[in-house]
C-alpha atoms as a PDB file:
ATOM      1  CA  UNK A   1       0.000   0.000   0.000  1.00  0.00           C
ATOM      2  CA  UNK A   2       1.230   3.271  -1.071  1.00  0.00           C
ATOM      3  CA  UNK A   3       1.184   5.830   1.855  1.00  0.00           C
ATOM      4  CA  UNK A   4      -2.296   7.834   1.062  1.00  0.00           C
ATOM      5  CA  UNK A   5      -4.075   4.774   1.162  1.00  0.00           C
ATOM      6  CA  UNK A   6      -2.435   3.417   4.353  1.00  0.00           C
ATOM      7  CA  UNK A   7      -4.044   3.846   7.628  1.00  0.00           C
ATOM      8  CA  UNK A   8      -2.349   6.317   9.912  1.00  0.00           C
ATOM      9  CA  UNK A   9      -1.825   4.169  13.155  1.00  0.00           C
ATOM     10  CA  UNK A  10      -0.915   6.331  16.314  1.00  0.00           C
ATOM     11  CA  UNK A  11       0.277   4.360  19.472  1.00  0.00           C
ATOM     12  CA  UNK A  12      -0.639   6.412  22.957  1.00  0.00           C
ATOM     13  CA  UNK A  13       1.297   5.130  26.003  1.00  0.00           C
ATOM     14  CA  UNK A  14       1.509   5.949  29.670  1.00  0.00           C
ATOM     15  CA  UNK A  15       1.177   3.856  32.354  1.00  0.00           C
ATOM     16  CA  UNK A  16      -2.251   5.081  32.937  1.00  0.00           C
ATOM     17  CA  UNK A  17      -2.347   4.554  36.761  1.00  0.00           C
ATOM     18  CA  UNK A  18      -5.055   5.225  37.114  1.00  0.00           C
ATOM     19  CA  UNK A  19      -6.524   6.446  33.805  1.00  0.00           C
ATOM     20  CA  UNK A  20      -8.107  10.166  33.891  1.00  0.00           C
ATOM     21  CA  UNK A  21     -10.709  11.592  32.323  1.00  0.00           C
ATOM     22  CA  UNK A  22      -7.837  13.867  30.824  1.00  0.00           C
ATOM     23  CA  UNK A  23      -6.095  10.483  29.199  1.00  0.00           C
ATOM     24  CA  UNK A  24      -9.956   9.885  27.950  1.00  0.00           C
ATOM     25  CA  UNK A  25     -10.202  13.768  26.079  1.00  0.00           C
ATOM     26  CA  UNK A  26      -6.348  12.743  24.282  1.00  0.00           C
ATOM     27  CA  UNK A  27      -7.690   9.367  23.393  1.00  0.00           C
ATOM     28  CA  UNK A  28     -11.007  10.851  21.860  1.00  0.00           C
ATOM     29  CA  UNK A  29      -9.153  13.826  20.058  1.00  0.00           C
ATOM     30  CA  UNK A  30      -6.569  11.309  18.679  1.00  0.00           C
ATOM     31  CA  UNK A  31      -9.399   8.619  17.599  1.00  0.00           C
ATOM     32  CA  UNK A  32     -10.485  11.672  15.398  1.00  0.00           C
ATOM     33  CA  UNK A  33      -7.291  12.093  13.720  1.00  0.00           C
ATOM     34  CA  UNK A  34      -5.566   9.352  13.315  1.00  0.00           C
ATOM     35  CA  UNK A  35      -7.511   6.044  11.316  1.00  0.00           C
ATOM     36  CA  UNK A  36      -6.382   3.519  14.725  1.00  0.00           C
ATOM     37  CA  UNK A  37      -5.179   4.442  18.075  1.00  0.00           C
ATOM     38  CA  UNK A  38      -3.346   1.840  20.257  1.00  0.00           C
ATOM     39  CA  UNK A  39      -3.117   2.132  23.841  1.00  0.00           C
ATOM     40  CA  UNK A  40       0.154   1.046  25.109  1.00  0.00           C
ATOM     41  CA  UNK A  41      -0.654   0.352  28.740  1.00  0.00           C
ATOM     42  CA  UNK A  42       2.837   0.114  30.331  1.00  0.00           C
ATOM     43  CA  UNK A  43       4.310  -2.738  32.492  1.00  0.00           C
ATOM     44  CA  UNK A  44       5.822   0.707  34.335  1.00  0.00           C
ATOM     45  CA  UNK A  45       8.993  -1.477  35.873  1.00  0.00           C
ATOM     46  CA  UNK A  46      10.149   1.991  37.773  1.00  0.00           C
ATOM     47  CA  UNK A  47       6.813   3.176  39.095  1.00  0.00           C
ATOM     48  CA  UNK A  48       5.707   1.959  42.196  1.00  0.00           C
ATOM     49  CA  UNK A  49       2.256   1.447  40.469  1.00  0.00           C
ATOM     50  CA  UNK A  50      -1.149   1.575  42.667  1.00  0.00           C
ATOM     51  CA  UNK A  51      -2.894  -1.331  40.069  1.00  0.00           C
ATOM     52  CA  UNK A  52      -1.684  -3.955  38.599  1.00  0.00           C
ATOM     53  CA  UNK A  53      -1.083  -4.110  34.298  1.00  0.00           C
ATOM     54  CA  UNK A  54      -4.212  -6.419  34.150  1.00  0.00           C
ATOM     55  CA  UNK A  55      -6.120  -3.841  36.097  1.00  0.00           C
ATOM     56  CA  UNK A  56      -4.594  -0.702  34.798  1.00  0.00           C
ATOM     57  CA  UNK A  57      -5.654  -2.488  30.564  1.00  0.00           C
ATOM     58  CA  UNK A  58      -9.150  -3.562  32.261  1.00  0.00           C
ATOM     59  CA  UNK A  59      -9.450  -0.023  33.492  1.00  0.00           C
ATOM     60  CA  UNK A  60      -8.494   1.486  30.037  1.00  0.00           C
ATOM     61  CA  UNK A  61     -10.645  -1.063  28.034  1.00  0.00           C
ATOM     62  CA  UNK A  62     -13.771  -0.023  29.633  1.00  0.00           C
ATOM     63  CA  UNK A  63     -12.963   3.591  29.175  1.00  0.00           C
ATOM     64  CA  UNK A  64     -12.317   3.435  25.377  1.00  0.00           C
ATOM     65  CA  UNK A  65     -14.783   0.582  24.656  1.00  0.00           C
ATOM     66  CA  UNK A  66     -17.321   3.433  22.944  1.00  0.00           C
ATOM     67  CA  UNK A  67     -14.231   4.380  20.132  1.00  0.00           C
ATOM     68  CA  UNK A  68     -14.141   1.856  17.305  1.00  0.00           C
ATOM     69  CA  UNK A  69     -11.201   2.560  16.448  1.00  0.00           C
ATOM     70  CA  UNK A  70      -8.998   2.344  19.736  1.00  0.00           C
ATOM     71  CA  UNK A  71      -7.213  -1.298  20.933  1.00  0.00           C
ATOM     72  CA  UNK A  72      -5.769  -1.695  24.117  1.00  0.00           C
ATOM     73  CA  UNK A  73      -2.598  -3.845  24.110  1.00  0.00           C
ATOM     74  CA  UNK A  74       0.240  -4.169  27.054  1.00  0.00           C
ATOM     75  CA  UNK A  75       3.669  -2.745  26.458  1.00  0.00           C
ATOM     76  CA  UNK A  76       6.001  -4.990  28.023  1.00  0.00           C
ATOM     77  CA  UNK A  77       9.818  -5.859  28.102  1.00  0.00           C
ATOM     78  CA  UNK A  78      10.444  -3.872  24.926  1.00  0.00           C
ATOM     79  CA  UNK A  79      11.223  -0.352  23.898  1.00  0.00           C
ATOM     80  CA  UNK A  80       8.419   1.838  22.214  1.00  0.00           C
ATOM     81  CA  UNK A  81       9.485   2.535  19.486  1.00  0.00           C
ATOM     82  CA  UNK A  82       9.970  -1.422  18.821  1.00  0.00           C
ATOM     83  CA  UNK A  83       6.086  -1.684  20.021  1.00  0.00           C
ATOM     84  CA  UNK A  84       5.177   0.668  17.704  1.00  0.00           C
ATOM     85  CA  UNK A  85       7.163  -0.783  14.781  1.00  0.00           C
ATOM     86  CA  UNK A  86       5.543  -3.982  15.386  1.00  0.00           C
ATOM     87  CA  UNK A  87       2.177  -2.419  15.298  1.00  0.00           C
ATOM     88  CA  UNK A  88       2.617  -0.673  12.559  1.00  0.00           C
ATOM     89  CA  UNK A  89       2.331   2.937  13.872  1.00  0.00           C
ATOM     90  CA  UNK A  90       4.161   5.701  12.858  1.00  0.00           C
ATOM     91  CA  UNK A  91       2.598   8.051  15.424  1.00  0.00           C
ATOM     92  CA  UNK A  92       3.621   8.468  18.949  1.00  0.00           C
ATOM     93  CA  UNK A  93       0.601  10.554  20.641  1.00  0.00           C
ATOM     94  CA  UNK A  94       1.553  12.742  23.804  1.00  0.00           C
ATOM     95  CA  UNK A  95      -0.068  15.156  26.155  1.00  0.00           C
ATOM     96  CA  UNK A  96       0.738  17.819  27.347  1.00  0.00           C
ATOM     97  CA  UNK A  97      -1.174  19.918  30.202  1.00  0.00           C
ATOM     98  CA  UNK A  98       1.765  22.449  30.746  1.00  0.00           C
ATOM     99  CA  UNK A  99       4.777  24.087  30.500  1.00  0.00           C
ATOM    100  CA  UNK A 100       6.474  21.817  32.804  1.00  0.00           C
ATOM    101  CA  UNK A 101       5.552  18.293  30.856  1.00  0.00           C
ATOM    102  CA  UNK A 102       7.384  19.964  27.907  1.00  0.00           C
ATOM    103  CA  UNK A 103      10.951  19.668  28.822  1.00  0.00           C
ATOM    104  CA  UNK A 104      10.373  15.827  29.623  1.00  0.00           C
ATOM    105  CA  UNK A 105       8.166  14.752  26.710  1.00  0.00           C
ATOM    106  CA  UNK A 106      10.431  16.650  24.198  1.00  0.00           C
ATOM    107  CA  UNK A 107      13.734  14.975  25.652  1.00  0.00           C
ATOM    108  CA  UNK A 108      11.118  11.902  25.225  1.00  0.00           C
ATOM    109  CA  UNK A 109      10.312  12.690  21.635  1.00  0.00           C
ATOM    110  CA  UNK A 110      14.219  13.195  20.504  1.00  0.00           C
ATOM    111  CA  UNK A 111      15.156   9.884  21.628  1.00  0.00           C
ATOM    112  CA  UNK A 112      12.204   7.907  20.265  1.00  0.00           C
ATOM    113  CA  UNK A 113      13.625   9.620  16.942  1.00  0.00           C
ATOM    114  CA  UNK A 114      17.153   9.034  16.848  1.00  0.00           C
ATOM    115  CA  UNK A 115      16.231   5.165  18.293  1.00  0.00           C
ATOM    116  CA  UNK A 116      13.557   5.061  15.256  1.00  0.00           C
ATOM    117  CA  UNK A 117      13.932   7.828  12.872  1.00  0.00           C
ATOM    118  CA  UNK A 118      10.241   6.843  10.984  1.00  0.00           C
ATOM    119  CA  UNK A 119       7.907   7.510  13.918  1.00  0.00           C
ATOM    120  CA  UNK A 120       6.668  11.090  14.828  1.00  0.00           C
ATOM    121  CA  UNK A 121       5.481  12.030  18.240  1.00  0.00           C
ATOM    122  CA  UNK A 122       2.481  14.207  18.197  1.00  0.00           C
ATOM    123  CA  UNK A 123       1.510  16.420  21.328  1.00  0.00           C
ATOM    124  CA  UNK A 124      -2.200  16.892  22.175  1.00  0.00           C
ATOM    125  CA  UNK A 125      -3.682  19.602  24.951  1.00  0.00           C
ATOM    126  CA  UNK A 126      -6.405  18.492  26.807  1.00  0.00           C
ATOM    127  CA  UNK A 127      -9.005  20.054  27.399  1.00  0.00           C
ATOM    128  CA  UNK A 128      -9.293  22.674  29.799  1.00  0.00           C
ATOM    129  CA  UNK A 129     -11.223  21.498  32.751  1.00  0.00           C
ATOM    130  CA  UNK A 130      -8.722  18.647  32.227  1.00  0.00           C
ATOM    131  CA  UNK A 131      -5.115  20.431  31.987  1.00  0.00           C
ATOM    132  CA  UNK A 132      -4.182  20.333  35.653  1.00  0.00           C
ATOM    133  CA  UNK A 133      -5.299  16.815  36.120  1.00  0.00           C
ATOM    134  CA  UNK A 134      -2.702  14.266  36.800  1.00  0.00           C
ATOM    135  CA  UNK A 135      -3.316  10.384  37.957  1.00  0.00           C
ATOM    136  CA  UNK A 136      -0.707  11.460  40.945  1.00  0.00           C
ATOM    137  CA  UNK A 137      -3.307  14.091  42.384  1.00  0.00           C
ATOM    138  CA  UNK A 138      -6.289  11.868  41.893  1.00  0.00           C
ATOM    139  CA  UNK A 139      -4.793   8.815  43.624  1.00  0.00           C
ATOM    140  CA  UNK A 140      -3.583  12.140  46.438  1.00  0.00           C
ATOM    141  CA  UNK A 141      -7.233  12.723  46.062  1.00  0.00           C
ATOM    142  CA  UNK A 142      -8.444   9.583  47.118  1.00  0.00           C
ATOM    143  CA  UNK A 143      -5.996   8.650  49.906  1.00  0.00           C
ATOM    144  CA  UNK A 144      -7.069  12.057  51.952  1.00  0.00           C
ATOM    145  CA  UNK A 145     -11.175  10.705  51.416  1.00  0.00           C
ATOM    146  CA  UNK A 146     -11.665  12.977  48.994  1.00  0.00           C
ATOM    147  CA  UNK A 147     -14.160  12.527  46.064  1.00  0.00           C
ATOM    148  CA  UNK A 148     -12.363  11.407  42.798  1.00  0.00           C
ATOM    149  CA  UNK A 149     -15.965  11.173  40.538  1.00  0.00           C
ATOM    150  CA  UNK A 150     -15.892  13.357  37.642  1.00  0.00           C
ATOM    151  CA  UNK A 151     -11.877  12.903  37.200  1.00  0.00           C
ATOM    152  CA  UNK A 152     -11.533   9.278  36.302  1.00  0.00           C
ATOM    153  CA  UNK A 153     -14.065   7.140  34.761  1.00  0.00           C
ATOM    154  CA  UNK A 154     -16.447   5.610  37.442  1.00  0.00           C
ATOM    155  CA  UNK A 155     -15.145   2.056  37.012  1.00  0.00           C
ATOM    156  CA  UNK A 156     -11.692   3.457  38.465  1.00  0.00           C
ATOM    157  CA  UNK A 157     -13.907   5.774  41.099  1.00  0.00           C
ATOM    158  CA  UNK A 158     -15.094   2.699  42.759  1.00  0.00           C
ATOM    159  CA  UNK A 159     -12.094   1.190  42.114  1.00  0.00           C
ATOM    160  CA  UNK A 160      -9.956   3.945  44.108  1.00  0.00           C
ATOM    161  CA  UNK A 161     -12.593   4.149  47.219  1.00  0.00           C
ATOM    162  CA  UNK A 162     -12.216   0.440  47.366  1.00  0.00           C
ATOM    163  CA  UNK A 163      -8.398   0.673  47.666  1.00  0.00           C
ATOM    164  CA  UNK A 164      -7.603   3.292  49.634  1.00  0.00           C
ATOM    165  CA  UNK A 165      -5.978   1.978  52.626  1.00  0.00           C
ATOM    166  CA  UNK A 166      -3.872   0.450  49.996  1.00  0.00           C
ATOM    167  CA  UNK A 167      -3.265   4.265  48.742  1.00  0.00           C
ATOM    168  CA  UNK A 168      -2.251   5.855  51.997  1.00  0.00           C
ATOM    169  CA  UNK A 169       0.056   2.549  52.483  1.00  0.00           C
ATOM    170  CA  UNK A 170       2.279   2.766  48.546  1.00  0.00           C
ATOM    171  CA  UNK A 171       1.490   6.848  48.494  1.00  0.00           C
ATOM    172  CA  UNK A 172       1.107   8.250  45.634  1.00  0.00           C
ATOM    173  CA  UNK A 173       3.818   7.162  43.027  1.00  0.00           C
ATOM    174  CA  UNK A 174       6.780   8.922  40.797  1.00  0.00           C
ATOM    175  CA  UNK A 175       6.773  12.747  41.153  1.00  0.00           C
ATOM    176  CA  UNK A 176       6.303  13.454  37.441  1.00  0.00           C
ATOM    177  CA  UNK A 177       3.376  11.346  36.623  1.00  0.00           C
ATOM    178  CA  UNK A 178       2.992  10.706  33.080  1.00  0.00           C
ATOM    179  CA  UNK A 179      -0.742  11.180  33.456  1.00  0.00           C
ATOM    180  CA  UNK A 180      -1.883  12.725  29.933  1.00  0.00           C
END
């Protein structure tokens, strides 16, 4: 196939613990760009993560399971880029909610080049009542009793309320949470 009549597959990863409502606005402005948008839910091997992989995919499953064009697949024991190449995308998607994601997700975006010189990484905003939202504060959210519904689907709602003794226990994960 000839590259106007190839779909454009996009890959979006992050280790989506837990997944936002802000992840959900990037994954419904990229399902309207690109032809197929793959979730890469990371294995996250240096994130102390609240949910497990299987939980974290279930999680982002039932959030996407309106888009017909969005898979969910685990990214595990291999480099992105190499995901992506095996998927067939030549799309990276990103978000960004501010100034201070930029500096990481651009030193992110230079290396996925130079290791794979054929896949682009394209930045998405969120919307605005999403752009200070960040799977860090909600799970900060939840541990103090707070009320998490409107932030995260309401599959991960319950699912926070039910673990948060679990949440005050781990705390809330990496400082610069790859939440969007």
């Amino acid at each position: 196939m000839d590259r106007h009549t190839s779909p454009i597959i996009a890959v979006y990863p992050g280790s989506f613990d837990p997944i936002t409502n802000g992840h959900v606005d990037i994954i419904k402005r990229a399902s309207g760009i690109f032809d197929k948008i793959i979730i890469a839910v990371a294995e996250a091997l240096h994130k102390n993560t609240l949910f497990t992989l299987k939980e974290r995919m279930d999680f982002v499953k039932e959030a996407v399971r309106d888009f017909e064009n969005v898979e969910v697949k685990p990214l595990q024991g291999k480099l992105l880029v190499d995901f992506c190449k095996e998927e067939g995308a030549s799309i990276i998607v990103r978000g960004l909610r501010a100034v201070s994601d930029f500096e990481y997700e651009f030193k992110l975006a230079w290396i996925n080049r130079r290791l794979h010189g054929n896949i682009e990484t394209v930045f998405l905003i969120p919307s605005e009542e999403y752009a200070y939202l960040a799977a860090s504060l909600v799970k900060e959210i939840a541990t103090l009793g707070g009320k998490v519904d409107g932030l995260v689907p309401p599959v991960v709602a319950e699912a926070l309320y039910r673990k948060k003794e679990e949440i005050k226990r781990k705390g809330t994960g990496d400082a610069h949470e790859q939440s969007l």
